[in-house]
Protein backbone atom coordinates (compact mmCIF):
# COMPACT_ATOMS: atom_id res chain seq x y z
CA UNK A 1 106.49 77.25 93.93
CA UNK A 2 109.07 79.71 94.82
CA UNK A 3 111.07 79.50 97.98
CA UNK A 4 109.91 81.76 100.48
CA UNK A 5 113.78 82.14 101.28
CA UNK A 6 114.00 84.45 98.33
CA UNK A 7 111.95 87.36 98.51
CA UNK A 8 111.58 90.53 96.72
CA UNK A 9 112.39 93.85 98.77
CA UNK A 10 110.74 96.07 96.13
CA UNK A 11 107.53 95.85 94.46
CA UNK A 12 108.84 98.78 92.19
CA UNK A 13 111.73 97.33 91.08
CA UNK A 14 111.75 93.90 92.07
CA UNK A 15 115.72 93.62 91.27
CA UNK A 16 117.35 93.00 94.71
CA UNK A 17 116.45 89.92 97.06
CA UNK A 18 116.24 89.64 100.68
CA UNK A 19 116.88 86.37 102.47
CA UNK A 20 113.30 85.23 104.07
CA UNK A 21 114.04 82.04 106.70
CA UNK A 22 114.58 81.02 109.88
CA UNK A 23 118.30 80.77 109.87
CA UNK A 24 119.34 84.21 108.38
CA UNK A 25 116.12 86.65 108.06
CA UNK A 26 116.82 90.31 106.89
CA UNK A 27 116.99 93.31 108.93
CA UNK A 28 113.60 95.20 110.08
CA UNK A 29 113.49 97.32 106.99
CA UNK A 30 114.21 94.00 104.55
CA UNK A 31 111.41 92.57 106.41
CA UNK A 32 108.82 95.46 105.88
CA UNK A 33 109.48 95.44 102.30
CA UNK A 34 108.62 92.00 102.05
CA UNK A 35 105.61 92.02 103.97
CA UNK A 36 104.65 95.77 101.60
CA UNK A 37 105.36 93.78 98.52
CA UNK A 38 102.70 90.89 99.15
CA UNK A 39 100.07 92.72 100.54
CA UNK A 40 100.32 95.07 97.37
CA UNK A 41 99.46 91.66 95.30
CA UNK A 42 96.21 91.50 97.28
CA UNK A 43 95.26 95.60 97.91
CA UNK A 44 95.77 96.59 94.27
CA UNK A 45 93.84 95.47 90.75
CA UNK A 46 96.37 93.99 88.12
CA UNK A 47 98.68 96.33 86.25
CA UNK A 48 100.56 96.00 83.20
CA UNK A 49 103.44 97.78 85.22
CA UNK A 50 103.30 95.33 88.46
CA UNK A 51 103.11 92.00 85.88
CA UNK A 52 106.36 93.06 84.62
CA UNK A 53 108.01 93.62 87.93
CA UNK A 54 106.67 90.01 89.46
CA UNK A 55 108.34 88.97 86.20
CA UNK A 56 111.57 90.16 86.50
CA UNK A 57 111.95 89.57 90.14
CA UNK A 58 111.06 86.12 89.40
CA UNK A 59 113.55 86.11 86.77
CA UNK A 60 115.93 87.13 89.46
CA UNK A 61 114.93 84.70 92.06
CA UNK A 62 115.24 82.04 89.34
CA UNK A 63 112.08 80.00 89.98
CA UNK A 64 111.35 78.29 86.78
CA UNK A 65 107.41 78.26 88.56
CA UNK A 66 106.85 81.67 88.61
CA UNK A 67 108.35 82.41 85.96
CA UNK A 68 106.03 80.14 83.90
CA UNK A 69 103.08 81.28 85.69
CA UNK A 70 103.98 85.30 84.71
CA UNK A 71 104.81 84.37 81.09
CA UNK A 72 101.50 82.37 80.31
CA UNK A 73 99.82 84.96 82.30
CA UNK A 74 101.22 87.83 80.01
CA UNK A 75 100.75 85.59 76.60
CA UNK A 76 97.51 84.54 77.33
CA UNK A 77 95.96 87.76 78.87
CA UNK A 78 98.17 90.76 77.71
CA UNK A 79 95.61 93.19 78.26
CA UNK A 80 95.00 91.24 81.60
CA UNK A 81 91.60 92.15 81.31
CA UNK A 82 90.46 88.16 82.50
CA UNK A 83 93.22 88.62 85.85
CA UNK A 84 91.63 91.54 86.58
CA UNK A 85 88.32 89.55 86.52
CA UNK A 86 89.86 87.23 88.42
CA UNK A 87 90.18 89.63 91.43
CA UNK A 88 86.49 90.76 91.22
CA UNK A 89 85.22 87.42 91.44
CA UNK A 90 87.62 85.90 94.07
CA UNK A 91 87.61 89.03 96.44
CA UNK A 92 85.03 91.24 95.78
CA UNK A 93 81.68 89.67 94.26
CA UNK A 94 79.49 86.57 96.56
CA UNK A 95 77.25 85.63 93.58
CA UNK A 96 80.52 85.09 91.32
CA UNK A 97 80.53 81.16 91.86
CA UNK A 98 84.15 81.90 92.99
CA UNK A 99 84.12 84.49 95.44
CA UNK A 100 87.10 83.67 98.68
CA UNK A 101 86.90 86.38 100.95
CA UNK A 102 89.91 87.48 101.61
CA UNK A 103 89.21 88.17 105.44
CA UNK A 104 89.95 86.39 108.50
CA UNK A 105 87.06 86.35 110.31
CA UNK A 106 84.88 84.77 107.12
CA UNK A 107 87.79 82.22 106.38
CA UNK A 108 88.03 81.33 110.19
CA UNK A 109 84.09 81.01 110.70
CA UNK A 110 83.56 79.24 107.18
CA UNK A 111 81.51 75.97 107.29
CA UNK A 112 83.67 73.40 105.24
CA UNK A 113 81.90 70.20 104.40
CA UNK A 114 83.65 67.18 101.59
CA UNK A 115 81.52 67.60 98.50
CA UNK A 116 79.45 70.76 99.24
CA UNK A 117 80.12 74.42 98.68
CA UNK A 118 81.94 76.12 101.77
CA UNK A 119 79.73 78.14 103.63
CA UNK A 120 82.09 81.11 104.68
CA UNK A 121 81.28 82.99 108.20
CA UNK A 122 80.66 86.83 109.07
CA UNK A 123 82.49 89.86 107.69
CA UNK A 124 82.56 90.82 111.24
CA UNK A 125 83.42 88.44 114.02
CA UNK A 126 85.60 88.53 116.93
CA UNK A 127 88.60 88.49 114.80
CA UNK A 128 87.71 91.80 112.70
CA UNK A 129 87.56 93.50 116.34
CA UNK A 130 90.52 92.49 117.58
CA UNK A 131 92.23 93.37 114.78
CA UNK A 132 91.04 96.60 114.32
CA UNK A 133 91.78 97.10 118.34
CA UNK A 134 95.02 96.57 118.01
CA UNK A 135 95.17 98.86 114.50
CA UNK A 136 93.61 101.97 117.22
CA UNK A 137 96.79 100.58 119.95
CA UNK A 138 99.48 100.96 117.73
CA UNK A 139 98.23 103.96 115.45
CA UNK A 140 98.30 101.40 112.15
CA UNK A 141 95.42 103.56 109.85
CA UNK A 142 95.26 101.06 106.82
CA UNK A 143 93.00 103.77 104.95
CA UNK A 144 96.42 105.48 104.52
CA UNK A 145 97.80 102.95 102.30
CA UNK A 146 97.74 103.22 98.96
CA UNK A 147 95.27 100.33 97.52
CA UNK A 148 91.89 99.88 95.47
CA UNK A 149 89.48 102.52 96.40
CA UNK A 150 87.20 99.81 97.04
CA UNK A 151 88.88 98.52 99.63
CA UNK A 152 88.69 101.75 101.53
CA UNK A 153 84.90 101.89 101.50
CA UNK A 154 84.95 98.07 102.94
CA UNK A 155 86.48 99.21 105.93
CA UNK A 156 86.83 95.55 107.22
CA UNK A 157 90.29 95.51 109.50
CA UNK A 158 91.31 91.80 108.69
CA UNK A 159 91.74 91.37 105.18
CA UNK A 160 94.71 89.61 104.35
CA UNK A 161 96.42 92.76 102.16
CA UNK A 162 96.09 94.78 106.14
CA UNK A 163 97.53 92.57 108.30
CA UNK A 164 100.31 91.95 105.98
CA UNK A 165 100.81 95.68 105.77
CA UNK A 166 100.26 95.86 109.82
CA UNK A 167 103.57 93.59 110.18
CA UNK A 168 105.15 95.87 107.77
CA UNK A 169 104.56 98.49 109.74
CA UNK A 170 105.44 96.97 112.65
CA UNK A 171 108.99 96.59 111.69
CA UNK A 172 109.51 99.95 110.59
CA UNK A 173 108.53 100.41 114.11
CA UNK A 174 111.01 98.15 115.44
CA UNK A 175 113.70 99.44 113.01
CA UNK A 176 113.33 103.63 114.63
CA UNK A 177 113.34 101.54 118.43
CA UNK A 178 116.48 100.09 117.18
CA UNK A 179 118.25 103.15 115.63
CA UNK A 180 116.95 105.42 119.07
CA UNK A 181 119.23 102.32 120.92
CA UNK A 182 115.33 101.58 122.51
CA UNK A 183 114.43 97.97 123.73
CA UNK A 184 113.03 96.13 120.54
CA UNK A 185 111.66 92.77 122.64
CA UNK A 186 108.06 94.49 122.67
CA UNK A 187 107.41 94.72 119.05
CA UNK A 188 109.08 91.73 118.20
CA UNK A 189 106.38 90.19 120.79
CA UNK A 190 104.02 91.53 119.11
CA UNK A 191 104.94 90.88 115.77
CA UNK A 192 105.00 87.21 116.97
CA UNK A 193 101.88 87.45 118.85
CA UNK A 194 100.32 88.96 115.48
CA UNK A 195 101.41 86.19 113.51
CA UNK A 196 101.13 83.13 115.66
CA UNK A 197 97.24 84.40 116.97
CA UNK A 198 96.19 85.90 113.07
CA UNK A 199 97.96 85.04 110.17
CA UNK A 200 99.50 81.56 110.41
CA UNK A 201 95.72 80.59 111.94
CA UNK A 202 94.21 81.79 108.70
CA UNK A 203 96.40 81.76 106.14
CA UNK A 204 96.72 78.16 105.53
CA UNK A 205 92.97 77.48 105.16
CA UNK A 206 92.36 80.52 102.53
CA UNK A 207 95.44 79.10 100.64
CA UNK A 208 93.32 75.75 100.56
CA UNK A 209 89.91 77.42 99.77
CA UNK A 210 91.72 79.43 96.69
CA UNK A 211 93.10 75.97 95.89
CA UNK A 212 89.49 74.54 95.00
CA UNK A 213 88.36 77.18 92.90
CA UNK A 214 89.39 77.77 89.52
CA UNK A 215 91.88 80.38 88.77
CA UNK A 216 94.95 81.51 87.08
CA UNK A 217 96.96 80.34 90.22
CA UNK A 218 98.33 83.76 90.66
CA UNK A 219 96.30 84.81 93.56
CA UNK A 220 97.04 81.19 94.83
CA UNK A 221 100.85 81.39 94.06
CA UNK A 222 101.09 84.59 96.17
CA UNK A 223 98.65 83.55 99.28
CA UNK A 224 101.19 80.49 99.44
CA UNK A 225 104.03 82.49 99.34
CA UNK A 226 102.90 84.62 102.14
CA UNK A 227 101.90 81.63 104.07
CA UNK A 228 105.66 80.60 104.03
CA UNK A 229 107.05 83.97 104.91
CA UNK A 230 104.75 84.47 107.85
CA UNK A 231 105.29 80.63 109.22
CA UNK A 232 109.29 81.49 108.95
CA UNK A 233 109.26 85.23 110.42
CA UNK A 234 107.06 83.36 113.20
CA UNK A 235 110.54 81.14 113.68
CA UNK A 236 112.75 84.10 113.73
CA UNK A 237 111.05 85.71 115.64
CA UNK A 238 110.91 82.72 117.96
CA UNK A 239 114.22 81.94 117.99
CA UNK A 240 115.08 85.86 118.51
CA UNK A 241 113.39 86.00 121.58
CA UNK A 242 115.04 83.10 123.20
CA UNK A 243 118.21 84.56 122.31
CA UNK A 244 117.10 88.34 124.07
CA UNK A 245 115.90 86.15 126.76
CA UNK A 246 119.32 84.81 127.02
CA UNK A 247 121.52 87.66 126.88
């Protein structure tokens, strides 16, 4: 899998790379862009164009993985017709035999048992609530964001594609505090709050559900890949505060 410590800033023109760890993360605005780029994996149907720009960033980042994943991805399904399946049946259909719902009060509430078929939990728990709170707080309208019109109609705060974009968002925020020479410590707490109470909860346990079900691995590839940026921002951000706390 590709090191999370390379990350794409673009999902345009995936040519430049952002460092993505605990030791040396990117400014506010490199850190959005990573955060945009893997929700738009997750809020947007397969294109011809965004295949060829996960290829050559992966060219770029030099992981022999990904790049074997894109390329038998693109020779086996040029007209991508059975990924695009693919993200029906994992996201958006129950009776597909593969359906992972890509929201965190379902994954969080799911009833896992060794043998049997996971029983996932309600579209709307105490999680999709306190997400969408906390949209309303900090004037985050994922509606505005340019996905699958499907998505829209859902209207279900906590899928994975929205709170990735909600950290995005919440470092552009943090980037206009910091140009305006305004205190910065209470997004970055809540950027770390976000992380540590939502996605690094979740994420790990939709990685493993996707795991059991079989796939292309892309959707897989990518959930893991967030997984890893989120548990290393959480670090930074950590280790950022300490320092504030310092100084």
């Amino acid at each position: 899998m590709l090191s999370s410590k390379t990350l794409n800033t673009g999902a345009t023109l995936p040519t430049n790379t952002v460092t993505v760890n605990s030791e040396s993360m990117p400014d506010a605005n490199g850190r959005a862009q990573a955060y945009e780029f893997l929700a738009g994996i997750f809020l947007k149907e397969p294109s011809q164009e965004i295949l060829r720009n996960l290829q050559a960033w992966a060219a770029v980042s030099r992981d022999e993985s990904a790049q074997a994943l894109l390329d038998r991805i693109a020779a086996d399904d040029p007209e991508l017709g059975s990924l695009t399946q693919e993200y029906y049946d994992l996201f958006f259909v129950p009776v597909s035999g593969r359906f992972i719902p890509p929201f965190e009060s379902s994954i969080l509430g799911a009833l896992r048992q060794e043998g049997k078929k996971t029983k996932f939990g309600s579209f709307w728990g105490h999680e999709t609530v306190e997400v969408g709170t906390l949209y309303e707080r900090t004037e985050f309208q994922p509606e505005r964001l340019a996905i699958f019109e499907p998505l829209r109609q859902v209207n279900l705060p906590d899928h994975l594609g929205f709170e990735l974009s909600f950290i995005a968002y919440l470092c552009r925020l943090e980037e206009k505090q910091h140009q305006h020479g305004l205190s910065t410590n209470g997004v970055f707490r809540l950027e770390q709050e976000f992380l540590d109470k939502h996605l690094n909860r979740w994420l790990p346990l939709l990685c493993s559900d996707l795991s059991r079900i079989e796939q292309s691995g892309y959707y897989l590839y990518f959930a893991q890949l967030a997984q890893d940026v989120c548990r290393e921002d959480a670090v930074f951000l950590s280790e950022s505060g300490s320092i504030t706390k310092e100084n």
